[in-house]
Protein backbone atom coordinates (compact mmCIF):
# COMPACT_ATOMS: atom_id res chain seq x y z
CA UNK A 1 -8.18 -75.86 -11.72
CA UNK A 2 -10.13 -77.24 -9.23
CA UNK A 3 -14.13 -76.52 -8.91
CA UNK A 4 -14.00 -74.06 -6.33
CA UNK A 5 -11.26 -72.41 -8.07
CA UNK A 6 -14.42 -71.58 -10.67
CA UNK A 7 -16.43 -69.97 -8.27
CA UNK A 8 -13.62 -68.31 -6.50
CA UNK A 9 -13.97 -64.26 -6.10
CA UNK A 10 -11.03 -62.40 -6.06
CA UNK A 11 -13.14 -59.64 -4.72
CA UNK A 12 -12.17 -59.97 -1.23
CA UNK A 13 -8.40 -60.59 -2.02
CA UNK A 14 -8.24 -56.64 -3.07
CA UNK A 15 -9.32 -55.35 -0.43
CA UNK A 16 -5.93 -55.07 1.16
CA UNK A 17 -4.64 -53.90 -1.92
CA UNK A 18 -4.54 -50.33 -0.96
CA UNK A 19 -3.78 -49.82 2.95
CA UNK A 20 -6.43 -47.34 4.71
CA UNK A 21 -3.49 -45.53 6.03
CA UNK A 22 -1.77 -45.19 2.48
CA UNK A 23 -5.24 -43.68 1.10
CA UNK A 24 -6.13 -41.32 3.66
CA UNK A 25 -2.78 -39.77 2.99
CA UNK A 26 -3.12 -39.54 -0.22
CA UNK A 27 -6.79 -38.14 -0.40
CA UNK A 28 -6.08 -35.83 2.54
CA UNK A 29 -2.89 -34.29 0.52
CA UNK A 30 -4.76 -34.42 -2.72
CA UNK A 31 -7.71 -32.01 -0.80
CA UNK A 32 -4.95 -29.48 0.53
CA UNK A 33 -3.62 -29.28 -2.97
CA UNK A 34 -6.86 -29.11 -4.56
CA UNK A 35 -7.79 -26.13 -2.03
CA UNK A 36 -4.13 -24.53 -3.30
CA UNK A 37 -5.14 -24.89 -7.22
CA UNK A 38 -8.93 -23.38 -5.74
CA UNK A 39 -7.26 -20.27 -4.26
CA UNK A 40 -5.06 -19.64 -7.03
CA UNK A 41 -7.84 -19.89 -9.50
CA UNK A 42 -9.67 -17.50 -7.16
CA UNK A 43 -6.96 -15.04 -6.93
CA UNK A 44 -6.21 -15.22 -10.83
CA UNK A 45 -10.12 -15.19 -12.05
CA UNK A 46 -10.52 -12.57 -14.93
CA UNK A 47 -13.70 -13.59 -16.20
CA UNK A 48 -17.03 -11.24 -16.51
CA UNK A 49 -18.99 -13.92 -13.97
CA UNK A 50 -17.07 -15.82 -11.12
CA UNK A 51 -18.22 -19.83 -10.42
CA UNK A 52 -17.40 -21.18 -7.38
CA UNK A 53 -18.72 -23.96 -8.20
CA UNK A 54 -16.15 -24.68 -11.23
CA UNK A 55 -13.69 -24.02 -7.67
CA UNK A 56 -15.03 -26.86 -6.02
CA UNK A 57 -15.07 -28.91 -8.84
CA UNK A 58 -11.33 -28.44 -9.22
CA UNK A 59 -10.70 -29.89 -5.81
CA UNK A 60 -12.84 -33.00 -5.96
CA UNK A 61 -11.00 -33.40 -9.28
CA UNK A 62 -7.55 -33.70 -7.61
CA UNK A 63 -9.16 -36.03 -5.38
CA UNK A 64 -10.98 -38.05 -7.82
CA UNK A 65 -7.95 -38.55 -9.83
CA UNK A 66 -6.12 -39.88 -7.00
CA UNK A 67 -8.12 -42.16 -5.72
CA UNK A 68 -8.50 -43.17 -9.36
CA UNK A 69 -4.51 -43.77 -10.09
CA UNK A 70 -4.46 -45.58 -6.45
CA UNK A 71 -6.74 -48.16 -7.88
CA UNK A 72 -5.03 -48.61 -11.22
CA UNK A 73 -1.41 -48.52 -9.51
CA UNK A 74 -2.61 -51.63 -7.52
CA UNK A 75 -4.11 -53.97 -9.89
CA UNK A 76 -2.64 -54.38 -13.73
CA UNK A 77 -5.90 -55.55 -14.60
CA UNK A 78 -7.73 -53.21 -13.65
CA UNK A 79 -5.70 -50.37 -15.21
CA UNK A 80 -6.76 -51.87 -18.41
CA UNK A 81 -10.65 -52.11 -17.39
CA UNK A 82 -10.34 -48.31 -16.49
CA UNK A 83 -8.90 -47.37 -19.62
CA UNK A 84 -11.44 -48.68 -21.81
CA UNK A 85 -14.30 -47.60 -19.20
CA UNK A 86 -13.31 -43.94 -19.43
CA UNK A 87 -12.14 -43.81 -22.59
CA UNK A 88 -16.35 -44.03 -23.19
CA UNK A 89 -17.04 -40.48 -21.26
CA UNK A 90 -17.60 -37.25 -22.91
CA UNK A 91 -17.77 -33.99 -21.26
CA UNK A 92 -20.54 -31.35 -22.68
CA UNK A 93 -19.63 -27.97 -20.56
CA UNK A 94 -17.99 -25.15 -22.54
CA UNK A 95 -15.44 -24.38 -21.03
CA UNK A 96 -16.07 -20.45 -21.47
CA UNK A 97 -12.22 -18.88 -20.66
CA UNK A 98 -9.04 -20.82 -22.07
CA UNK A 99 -7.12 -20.42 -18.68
CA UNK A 100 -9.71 -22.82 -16.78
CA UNK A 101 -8.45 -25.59 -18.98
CA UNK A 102 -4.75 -24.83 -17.53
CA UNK A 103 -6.30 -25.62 -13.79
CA UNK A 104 -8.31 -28.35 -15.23
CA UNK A 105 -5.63 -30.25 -16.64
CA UNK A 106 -3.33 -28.61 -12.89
CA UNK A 107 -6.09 -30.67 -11.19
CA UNK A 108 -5.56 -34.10 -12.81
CA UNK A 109 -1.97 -33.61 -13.11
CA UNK A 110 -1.71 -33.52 -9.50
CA UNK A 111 -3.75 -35.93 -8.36
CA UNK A 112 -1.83 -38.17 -10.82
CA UNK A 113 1.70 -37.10 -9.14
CA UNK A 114 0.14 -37.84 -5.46
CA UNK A 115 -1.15 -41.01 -6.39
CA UNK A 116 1.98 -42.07 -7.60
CA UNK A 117 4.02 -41.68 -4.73
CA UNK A 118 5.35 -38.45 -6.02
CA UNK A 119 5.08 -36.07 -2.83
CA UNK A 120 8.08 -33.68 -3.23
CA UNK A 121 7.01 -33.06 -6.75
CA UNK A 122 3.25 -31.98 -6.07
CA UNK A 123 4.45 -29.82 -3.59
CA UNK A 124 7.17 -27.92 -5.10
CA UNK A 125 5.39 -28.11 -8.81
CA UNK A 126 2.60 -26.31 -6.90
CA UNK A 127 4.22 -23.69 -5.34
CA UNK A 128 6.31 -23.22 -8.22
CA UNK A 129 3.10 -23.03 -10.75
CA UNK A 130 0.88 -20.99 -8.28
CA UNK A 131 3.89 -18.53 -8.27
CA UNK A 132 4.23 -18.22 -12.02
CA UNK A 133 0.09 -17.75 -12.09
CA UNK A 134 -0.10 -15.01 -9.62
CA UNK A 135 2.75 -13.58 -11.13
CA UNK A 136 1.41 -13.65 -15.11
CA UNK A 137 -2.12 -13.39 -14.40
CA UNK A 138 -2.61 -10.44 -12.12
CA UNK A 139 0.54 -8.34 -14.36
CA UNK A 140 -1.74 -4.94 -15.20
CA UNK A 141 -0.56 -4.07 -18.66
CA UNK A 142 0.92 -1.20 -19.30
CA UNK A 143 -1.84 0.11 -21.86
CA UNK A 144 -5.53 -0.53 -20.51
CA UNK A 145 -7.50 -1.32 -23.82
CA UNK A 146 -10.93 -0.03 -24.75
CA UNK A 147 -13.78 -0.25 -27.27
CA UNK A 148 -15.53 2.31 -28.61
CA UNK A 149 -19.07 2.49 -30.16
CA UNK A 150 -19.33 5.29 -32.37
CA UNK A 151 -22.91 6.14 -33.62
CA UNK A 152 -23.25 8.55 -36.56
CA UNK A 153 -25.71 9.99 -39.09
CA UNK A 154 -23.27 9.72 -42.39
CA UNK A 155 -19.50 9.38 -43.84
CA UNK A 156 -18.69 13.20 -43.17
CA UNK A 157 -19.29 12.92 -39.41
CA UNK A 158 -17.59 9.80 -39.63
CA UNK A 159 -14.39 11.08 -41.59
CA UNK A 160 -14.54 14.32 -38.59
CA UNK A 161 -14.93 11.86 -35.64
CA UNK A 162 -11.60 9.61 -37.07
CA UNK A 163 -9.24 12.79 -37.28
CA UNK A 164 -10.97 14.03 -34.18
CA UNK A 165 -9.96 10.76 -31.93
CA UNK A 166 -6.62 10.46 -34.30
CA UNK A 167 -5.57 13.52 -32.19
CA UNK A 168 -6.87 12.38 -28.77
CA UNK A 169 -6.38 9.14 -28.44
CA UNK A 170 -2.91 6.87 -28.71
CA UNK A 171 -4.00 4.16 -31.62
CA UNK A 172 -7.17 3.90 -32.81
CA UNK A 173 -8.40 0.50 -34.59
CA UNK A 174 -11.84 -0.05 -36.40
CA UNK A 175 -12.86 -3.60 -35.62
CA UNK A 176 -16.25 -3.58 -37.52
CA UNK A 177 -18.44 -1.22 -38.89
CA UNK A 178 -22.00 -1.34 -40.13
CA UNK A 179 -24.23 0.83 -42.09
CA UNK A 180 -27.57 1.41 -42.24
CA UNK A 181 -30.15 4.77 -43.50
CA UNK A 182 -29.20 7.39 -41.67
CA UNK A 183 -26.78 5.73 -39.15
CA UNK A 184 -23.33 4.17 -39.35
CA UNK A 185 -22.13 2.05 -36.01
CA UNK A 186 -17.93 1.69 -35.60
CA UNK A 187 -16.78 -0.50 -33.26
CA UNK A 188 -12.68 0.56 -32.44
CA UNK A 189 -10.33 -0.56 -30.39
CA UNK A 190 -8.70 2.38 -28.72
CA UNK A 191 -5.61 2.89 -26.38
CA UNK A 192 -5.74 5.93 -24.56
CA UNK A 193 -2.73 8.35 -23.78
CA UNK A 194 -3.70 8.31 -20.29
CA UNK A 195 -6.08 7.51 -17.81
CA UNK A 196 -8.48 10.86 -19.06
CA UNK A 197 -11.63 10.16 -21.00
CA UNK A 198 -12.63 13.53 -21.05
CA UNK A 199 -12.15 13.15 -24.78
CA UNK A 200 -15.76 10.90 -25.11
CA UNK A 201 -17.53 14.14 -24.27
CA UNK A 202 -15.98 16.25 -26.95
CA UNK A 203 -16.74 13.03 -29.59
CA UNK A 204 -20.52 13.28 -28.66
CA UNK A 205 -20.80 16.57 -28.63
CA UNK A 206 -19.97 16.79 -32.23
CA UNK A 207 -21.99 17.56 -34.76
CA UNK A 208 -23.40 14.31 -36.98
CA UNK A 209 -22.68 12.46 -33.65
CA UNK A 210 -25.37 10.58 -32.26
CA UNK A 211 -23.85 8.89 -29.25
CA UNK A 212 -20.10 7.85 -28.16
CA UNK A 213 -19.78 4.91 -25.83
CA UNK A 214 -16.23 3.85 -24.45
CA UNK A 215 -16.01 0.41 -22.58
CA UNK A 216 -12.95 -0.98 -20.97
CA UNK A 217 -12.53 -4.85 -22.07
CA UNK A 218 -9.91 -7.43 -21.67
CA UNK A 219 -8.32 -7.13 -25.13
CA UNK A 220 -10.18 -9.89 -26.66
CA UNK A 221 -12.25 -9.63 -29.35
CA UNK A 222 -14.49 -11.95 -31.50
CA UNK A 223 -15.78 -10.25 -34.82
């Protein structure tokens, strides 16, 4: 090793590591498949409040990632350096519905397959996984569930207003119920025969009722 072998900078030597040509196809294919993952999330969005932020984000993920894997793909070294560098970051956001960390990991995934040279199998896995979202996603079920908040003044109203919706409705769940002087608060899950709710007026009208709310949900429930 010579002295200007010391100072040497292999700085300039990767430059060419990565043709212009080489990433400019694979950023501009990593955007149209990051505006594919953006629609489908769009399209398949269930939540109570819609980001379209979190949409964009998904796109310069795909595009992050692969001009991410470009760089590791050309240098061993560096691949190693990267590791260790990211292996340091931690992400804070709640991620607030379970299906967004499906299109987060979608995002990645793909910019990963681009990156690596892996055309055919962005393109059909997207189609193929855009299908299968559309398809699962936006299925209506069959049974549109509700909840219930039942307000009454003691356990004799209460005992009338369970045989009374034992008749009207098709299942009837309590989920939680709490108590206090005078007033008793039920919480049910209820499936409905069919689309009439004529049945809430007859519930309030009651006697010992104080106040019937129904409120169509998504089936989850934390409690």
């Amino acid at each position: 090793m010579t002295f200007n072998d010391i100072f040497k900078s292999s700085f300039l030597e990767n430059v060419t590591s990565v043709s212009i040509l080489d990433m400019a196809i694979a950023l501009a294919l990593s955007f149209g498949l990051g505006v594919f993952i953006f629609f489908v999330y769009k399209k398949t969005y269930r939540g109570v409040m819609y980001s379209s932020g979190f949409g964009v984000t998904l796109i310069a993920l795909t595009m992050i990632t692969t001009l991410v894997i470009l760089a590791v793909t050309s240098n061993v070294v560096l691949s190693l350096g990267m590791v260790g560098a990211l292996s340091i970051v931690r992400f804070r956001t709640a991620i607030k519905e379970p299906l967004d960390i499906a299109f987060l990991f979608w995002a990645i995934a793909a910019g990963n397959v681009l990156a690596a040279g892996m055309i055919p199998l962005a393109v059909r896995g997207r189609v193929i996984l855009g299908a299968v979202l559309l398809v699962f996603v936006n299925k209506k079920s069959h049974c549109v569930p509700y909840m219930l908040v039942v307000q009454c003044d003691g356990y004799e109203s209460e005992k009338a207003a369970a045989a009374f919706l034992e008749k009207a409705v098709k299942r009837c769940t309590v989920k939680s119920k709490s108590a206090s002087q005078g007033c008793i608060e039920l919480n049910m899950d209820v499936r409905l025969k069919d689309e009439n709710t004529d049945f809430i007026n007859g519930l309030s009208g009651m006697n010992g009722i104080k106040s019937a709310v129904l409120v169509s949900y998504n089936g989850d429930y934390m409690g």
